[in-house]
Protein backbone atom coordinates (compact mmCIF):
# COMPACT_ATOMS: atom_id res chain seq x y z
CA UNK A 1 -17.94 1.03 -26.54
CA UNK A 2 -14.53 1.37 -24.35
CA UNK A 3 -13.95 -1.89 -22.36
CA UNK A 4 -11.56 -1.23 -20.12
CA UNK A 5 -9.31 -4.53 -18.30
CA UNK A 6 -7.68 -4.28 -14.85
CA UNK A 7 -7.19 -7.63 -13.45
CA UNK A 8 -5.12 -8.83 -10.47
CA UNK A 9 -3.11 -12.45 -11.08
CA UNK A 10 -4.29 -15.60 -10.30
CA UNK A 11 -1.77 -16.53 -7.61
CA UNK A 12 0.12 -19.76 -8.31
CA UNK A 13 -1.48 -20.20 -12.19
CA UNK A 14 -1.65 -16.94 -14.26
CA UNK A 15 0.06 -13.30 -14.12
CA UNK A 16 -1.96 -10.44 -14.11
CA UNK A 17 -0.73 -9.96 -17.84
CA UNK A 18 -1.60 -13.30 -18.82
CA UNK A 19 -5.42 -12.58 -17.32
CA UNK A 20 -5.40 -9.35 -19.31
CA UNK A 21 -4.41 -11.40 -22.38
CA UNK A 22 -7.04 -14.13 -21.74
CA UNK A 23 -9.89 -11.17 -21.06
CA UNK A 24 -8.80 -9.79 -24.25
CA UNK A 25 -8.59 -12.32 -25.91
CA UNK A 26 -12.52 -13.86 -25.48
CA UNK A 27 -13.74 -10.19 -25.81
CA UNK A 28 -12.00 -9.63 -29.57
CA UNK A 29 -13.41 -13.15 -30.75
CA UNK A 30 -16.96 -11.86 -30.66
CA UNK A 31 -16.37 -8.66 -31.13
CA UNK A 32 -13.37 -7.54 -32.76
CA UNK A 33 -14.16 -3.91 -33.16
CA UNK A 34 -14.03 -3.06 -29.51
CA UNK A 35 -11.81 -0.93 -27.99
CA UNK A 36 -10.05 -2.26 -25.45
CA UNK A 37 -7.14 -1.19 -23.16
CA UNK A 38 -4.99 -3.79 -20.76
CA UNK A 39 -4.36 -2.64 -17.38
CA UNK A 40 -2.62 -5.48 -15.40
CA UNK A 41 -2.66 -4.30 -11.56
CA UNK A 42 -2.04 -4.82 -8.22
CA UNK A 43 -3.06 -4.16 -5.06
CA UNK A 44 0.61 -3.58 -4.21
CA UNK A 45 1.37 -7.17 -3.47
CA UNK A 46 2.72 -9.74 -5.98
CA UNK A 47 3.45 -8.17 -9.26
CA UNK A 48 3.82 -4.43 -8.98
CA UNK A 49 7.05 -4.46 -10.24
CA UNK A 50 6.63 -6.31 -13.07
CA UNK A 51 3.56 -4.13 -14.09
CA UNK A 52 5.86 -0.80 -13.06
CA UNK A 53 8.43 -2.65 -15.29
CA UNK A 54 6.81 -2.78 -18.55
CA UNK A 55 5.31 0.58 -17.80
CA UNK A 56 8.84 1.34 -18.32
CA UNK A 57 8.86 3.42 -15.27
CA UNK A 58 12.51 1.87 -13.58
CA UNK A 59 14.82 -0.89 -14.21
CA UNK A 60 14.39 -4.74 -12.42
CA UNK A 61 17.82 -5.42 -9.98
CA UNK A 62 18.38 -8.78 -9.42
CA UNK A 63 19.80 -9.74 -6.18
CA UNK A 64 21.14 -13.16 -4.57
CA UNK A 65 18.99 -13.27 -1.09
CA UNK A 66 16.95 -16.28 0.47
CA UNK A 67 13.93 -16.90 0.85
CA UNK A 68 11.53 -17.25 3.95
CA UNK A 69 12.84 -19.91 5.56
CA UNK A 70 16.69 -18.95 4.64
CA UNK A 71 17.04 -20.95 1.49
CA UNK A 72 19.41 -19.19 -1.26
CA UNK A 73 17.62 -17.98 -4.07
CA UNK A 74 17.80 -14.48 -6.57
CA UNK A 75 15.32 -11.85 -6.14
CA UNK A 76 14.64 -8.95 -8.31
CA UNK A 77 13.26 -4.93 -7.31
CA UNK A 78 12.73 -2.21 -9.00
CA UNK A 79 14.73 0.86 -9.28
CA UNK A 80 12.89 3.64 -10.73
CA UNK A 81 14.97 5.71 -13.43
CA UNK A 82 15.60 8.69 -10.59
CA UNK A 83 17.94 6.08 -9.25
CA UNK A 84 16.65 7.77 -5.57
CA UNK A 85 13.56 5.23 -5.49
CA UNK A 86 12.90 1.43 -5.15
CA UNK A 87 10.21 -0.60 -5.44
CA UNK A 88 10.97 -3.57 -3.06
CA UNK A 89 7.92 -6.42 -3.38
CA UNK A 90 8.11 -8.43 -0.51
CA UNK A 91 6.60 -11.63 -2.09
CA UNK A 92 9.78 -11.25 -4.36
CA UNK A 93 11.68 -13.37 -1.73
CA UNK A 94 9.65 -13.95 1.29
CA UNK A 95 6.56 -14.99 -0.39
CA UNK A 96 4.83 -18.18 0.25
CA UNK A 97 5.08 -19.09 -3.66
CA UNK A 98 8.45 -20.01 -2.94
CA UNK A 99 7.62 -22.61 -0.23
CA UNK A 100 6.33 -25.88 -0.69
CA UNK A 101 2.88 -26.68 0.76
CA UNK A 102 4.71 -29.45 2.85
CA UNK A 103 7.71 -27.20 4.10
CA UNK A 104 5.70 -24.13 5.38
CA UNK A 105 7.07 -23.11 8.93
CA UNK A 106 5.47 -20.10 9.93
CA UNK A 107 7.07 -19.85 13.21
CA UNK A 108 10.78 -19.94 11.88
CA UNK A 109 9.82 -17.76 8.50
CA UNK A 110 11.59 -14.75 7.89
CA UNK A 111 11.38 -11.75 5.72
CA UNK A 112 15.71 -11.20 6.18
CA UNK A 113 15.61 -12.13 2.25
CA UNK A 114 13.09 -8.69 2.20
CA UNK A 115 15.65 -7.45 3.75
CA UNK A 116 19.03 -8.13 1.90
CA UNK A 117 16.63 -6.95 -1.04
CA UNK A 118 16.21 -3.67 0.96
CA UNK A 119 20.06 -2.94 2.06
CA UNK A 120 20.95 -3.54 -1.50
CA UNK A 121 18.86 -0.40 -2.92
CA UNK A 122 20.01 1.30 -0.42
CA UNK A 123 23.68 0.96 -0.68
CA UNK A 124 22.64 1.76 -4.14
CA UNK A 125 22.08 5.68 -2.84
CA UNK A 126 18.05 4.83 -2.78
CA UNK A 127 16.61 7.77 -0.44
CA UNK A 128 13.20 6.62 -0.99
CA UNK A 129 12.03 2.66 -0.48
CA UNK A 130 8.05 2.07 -1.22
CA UNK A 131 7.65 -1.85 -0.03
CA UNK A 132 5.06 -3.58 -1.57
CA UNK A 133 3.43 -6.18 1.20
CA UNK A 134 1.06 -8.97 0.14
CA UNK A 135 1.76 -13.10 -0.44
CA UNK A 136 3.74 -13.17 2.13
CA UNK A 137 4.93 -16.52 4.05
CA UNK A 138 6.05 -15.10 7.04
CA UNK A 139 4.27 -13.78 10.26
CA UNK A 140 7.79 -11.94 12.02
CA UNK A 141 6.39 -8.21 11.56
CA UNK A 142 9.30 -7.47 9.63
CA UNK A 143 11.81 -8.87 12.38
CA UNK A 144 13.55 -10.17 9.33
CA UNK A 145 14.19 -7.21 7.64
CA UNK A 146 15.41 -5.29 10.98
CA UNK A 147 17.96 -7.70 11.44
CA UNK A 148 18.97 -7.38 7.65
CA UNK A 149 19.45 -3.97 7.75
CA UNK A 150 21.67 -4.08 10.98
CA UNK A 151 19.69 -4.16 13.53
CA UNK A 152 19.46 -5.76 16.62
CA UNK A 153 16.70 -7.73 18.22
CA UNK A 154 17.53 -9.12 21.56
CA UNK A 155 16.74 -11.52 24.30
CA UNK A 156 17.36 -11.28 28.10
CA UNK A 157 21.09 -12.26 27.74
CA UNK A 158 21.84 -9.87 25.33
CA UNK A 159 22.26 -12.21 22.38
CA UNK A 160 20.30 -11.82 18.65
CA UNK A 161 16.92 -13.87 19.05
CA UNK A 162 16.36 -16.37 15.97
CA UNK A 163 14.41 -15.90 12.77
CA UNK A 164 11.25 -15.87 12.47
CA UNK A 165 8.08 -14.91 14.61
CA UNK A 166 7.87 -17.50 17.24
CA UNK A 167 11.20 -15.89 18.75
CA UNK A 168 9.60 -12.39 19.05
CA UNK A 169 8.07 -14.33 22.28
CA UNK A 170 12.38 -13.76 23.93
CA UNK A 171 12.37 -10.24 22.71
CA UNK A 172 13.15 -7.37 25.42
CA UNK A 173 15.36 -4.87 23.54
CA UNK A 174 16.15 -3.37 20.34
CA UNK A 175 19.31 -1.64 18.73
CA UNK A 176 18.71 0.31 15.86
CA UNK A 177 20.51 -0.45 13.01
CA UNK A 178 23.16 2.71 11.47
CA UNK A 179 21.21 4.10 8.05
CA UNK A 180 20.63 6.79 6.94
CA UNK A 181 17.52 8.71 9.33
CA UNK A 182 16.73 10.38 6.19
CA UNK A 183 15.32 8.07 4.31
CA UNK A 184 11.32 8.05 3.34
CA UNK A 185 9.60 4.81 3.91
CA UNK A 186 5.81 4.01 2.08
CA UNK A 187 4.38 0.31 2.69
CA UNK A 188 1.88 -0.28 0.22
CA UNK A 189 -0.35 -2.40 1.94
CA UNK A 190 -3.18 -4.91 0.12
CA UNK A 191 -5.41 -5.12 3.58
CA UNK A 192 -6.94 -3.01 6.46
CA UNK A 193 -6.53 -5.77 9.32
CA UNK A 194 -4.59 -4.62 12.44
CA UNK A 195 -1.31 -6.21 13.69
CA UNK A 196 -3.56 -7.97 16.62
CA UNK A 197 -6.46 -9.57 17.45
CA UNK A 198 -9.52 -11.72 16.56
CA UNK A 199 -8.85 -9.71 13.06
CA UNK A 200 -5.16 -9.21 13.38
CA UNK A 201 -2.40 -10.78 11.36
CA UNK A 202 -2.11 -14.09 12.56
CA UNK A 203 -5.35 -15.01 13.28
CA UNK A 204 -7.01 -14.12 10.00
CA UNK A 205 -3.43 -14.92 7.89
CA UNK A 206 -1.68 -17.57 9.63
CA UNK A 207 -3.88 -20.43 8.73
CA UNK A 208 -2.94 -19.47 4.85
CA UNK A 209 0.49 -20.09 5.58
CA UNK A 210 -0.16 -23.20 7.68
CA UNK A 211 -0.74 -22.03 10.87
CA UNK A 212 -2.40 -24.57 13.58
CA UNK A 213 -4.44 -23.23 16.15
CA UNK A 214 -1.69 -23.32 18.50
CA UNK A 215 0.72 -21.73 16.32
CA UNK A 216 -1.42 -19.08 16.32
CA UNK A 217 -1.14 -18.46 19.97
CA UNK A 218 2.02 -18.76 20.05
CA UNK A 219 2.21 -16.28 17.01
CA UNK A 220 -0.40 -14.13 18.49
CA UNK A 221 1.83 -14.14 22.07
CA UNK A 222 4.75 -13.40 20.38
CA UNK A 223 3.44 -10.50 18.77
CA UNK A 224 2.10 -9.10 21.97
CA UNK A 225 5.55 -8.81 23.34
CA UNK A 226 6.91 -7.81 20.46
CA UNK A 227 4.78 -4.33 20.79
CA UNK A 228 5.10 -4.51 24.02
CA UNK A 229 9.25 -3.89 23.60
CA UNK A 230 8.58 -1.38 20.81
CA UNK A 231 6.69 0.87 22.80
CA UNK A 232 9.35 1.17 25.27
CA UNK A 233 11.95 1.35 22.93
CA UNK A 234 10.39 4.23 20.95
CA UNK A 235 7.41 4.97 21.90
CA UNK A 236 5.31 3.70 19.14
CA UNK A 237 1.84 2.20 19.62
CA UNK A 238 1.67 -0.24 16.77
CA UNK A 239 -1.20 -3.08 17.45
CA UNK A 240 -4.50 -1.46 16.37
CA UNK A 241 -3.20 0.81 13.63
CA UNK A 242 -4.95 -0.17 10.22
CA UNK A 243 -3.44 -2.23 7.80
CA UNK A 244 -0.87 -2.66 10.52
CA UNK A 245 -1.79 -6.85 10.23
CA UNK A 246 -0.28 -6.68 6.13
CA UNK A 247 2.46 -9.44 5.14
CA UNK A 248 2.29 -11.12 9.20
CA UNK A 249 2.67 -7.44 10.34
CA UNK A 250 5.23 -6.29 8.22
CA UNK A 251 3.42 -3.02 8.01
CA UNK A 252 3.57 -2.54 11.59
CA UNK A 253 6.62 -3.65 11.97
CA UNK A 254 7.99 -0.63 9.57
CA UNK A 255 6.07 1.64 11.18
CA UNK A 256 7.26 0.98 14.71
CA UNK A 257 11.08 0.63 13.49
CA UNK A 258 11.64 3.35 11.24
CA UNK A 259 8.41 4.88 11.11
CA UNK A 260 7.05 4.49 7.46
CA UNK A 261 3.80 5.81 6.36
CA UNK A 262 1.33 2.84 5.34
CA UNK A 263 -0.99 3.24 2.63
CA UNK A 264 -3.04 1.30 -0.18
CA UNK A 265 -0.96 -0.12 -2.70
CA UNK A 266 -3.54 0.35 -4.79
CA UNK A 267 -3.53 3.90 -4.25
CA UNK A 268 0.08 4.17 -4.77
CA UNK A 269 -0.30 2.67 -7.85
CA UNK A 270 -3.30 4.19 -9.09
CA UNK A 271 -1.77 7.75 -8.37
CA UNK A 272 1.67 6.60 -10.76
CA UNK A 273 -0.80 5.59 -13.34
CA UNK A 274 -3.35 8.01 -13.17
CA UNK A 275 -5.84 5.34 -13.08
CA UNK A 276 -8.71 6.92 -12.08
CA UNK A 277 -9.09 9.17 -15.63
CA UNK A 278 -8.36 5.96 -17.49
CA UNK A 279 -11.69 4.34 -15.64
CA UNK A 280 -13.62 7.61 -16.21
CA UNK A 281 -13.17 6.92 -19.73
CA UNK A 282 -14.99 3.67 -19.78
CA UNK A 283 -18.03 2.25 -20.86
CA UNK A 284 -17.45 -1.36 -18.91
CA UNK A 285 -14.92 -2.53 -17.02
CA UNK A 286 -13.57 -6.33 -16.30
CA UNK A 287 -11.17 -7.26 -13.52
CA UNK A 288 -10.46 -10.51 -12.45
CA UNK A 289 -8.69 -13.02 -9.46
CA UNK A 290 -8.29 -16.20 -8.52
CA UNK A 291 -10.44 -16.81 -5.74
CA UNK A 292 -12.68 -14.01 -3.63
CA UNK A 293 -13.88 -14.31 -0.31
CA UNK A 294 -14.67 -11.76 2.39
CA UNK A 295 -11.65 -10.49 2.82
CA UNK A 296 -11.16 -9.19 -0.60
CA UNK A 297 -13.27 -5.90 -0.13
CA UNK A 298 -10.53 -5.00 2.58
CA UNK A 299 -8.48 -3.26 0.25
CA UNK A 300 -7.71 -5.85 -2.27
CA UNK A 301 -7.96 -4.71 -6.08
CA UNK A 302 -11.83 -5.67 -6.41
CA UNK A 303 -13.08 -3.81 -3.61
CA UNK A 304 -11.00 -0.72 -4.79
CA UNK A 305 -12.30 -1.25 -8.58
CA UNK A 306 -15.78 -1.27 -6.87
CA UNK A 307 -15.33 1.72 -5.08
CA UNK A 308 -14.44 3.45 -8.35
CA UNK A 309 -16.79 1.77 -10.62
CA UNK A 310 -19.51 3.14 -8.28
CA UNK A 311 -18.53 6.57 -8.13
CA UNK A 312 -17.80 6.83 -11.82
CA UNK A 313 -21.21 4.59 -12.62
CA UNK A 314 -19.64 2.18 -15.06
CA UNK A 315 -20.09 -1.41 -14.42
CA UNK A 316 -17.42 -3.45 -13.18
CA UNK A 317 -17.37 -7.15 -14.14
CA UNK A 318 -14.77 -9.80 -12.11
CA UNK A 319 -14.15 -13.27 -13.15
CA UNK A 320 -12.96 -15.42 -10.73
CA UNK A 321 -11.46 -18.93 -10.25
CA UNK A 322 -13.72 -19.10 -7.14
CA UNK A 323 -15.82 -17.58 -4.92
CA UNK A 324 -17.32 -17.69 -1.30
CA UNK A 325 -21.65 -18.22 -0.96
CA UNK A 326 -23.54 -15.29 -0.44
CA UNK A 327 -21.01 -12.81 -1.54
CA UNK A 328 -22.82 -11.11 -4.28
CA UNK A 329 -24.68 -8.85 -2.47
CA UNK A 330 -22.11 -7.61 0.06
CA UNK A 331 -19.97 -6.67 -3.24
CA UNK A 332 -22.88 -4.77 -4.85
CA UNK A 333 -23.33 -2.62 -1.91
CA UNK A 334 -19.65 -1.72 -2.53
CA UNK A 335 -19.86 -1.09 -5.83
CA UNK A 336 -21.47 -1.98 -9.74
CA UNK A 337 -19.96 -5.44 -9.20
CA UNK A 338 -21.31 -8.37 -11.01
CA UNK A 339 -19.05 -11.50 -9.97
CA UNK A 340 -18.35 -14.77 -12.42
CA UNK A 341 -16.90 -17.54 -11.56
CA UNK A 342 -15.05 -18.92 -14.71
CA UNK A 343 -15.04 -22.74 -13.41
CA UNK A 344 -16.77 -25.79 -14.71
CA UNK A 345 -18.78 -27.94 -12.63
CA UNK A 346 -17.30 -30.45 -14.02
CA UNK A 347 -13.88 -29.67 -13.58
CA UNK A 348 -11.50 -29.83 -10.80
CA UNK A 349 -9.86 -27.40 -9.13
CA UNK A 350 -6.53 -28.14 -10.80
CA UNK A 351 -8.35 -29.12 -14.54
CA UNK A 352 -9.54 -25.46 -13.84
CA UNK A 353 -5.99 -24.21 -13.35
CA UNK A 354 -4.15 -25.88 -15.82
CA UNK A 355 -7.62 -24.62 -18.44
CA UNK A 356 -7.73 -21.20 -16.97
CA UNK A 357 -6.90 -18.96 -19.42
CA UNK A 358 -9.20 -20.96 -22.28
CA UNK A 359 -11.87 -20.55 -19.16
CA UNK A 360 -11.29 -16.54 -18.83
CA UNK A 361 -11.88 -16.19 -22.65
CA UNK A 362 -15.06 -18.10 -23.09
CA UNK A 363 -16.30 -16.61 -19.22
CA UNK A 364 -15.19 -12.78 -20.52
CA UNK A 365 -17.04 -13.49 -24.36
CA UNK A 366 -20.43 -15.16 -22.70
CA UNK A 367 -20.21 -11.97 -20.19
CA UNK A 368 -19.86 -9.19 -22.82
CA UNK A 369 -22.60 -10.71 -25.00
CA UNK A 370 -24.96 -10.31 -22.23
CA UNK A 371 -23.97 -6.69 -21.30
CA UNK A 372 -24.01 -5.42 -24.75
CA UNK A 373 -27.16 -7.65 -26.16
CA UNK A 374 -29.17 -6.29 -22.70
């Protein structure tokens, strides 16, 4: 029996390595004649680069940039061995890991630190710049990284409008910033939602990163305009494409400045690692994330996996920290899911953080037993 492992991290508590490890780990102790191959993933959010990293596939640049809300930090990307590619991962330095619960500001967060992160590979005679969206704390459809790169974004008097998406509201022209026209731009996106609306990026997103309900007007207004000014500066109709809504719009945001092609950054990732021959291969398959909900089939790594597992007939098992009611069924339809939650009733939700590698073994070992013992 091949058990294959392809987890996703559990933001804010393990990497998707460690979750591999974990998996592993309560598979081997019952039965240690398995084979068993580690896959750590993404869906082209948080960790691509370290997973692209130890696949040995480019070299991690560390940068000084800031972070959201402009405060200095060091960010790292990854520069494939070409040195004509870069793997830029957005969370890397505008991700809401980096804020305190207490200090989120979604109206004045930027992705400029995206950005500086950007310019850098570039200067660095990049021709090719695939940004990884996903954990983001902003909600300025990659304002930020515009103004990074050069550009301008400007209000009625002519002057640079602030940081951040609440500002987008003062927009009414742009200035394109002087790079190269050349270069290829891929967003590898982890969702499906549009840049607008009841499903758009700050209605479904904002709340994540602290949004009230009237910051999410505001937001929502803001954004509006802000497609509003891009259509007459270029002609580029950017509020119902899909996945447009990724990273507070970043996706859009690319698209309508410099024209970059979005796509699943699961796909991209899949496609470097030939992933789907590696699955074919399998007799079982385990994946794992923090916390599911209904979202997560919209091109997050478990509705992907499910898509895959179906088509190839193998069953796919996730372990989870938690999970919304009543989603086992909708996942099944999508695929040969079979969802566990690895937490205690007992426990809280931080004993089950600090405990949750211990948790993934004995979940993964209890799980196996019954698939193989069946």
């Amino acid at each position: 029996m091949k058990i294959l492992i392809i987890p996703d991290s559990f933001k804010g508590c393990l990497s998707a390595k460690q979750v591999a490890n974990a998996i592993e780990k309560g598979i081997l102790n019952i039965y240690p004649n398995l084979e068993v191959d580690k896959f750590p993933f993404s869906d082209g959010g948080e960790g691509a680069i370290d997973i692209l990293a130890a696949k040995n596939l480019g070299s991690l640049i560390t940068v000084k940039t800031e972070d959201a809300l402009g405060k200095k930090m060091k960010a790292k990307y990854l520069l494939f061995h070409n040195k004509k590619s870069a793997w830029i991962e957005l969370s890397q330095s505008s991700g809401i890991m980096h804020i305190n619960e207490n200090e989120l500001n979604i109206l004045r967060a930027s992705t400029y630190g995206t950005g500086v992160l950007i310019k850098h590979a570039l200067d660095s005679g990049c021709q090719e710049i695939i940004l990884g969206v996903g954990g983001s704390a902003t909600n300025d459809a990659a304002a930020g990284i515009f103004q990074a790169l050069g550009g301008s974004l400007l209000d009625k008097k002519g002057k640079q409008i602030e940081k951040g998406g609440a500002d987008l509201c003062r927009l009414v022209s742009i200035k394109d910033p002087k790079i190269n026209k050349s270069i290829t731009w891929k967003i590898a996106c982890d969702v499906i939602n549009p840049l607008i609306g009841k499903n758009g990026a700050s209605t479904i997103y904002g709340p994540q990163k602290g949004a009230s309900e009237d910051e999410i007007k505001i937001l929502e207004k803001s954004l509006l305009n802000f497609s509003k000014v891009i259509k007459e500066h270029n002609g580029k109709s950017i509020s119902k494409i899909q996945s447009g809504g990724a990273a507070g719009g970043v996706a859009a945001g690319m698209f309508g400045f410099f024209n970059a092609k979005l796509f699943s950054g699961f796909t991209i990732l899949s496609e470097i690692f030939d992933l789907e021959s590696q699955i074919h291969s399998a007799d079982l398959i385990f994946t794992g994330e923090g916390k599911i909900d209904s979202q997560s089939l919209n091109g997050k790594l478990i509705g992907r996996l499910g898509g895959l597992a179906k088509e190839n007939k193998i069953p796919l098992v996730c372990l989870v920290g938690s999970k919304e009611r009543g989603l086992e069924q909708k996942f099944f339809e999508n695929g040969y899911i079979k969802v566990f939650s690895i937490q205690k009733e007992y426990m809280t939700v931080e004993q089950s953080k600090s405990n949750a590698s211990q948790l993934l073994s004995e979940t993964a070992g209890k799980v196996l037993r019954y698939y193989i013992e069946k």
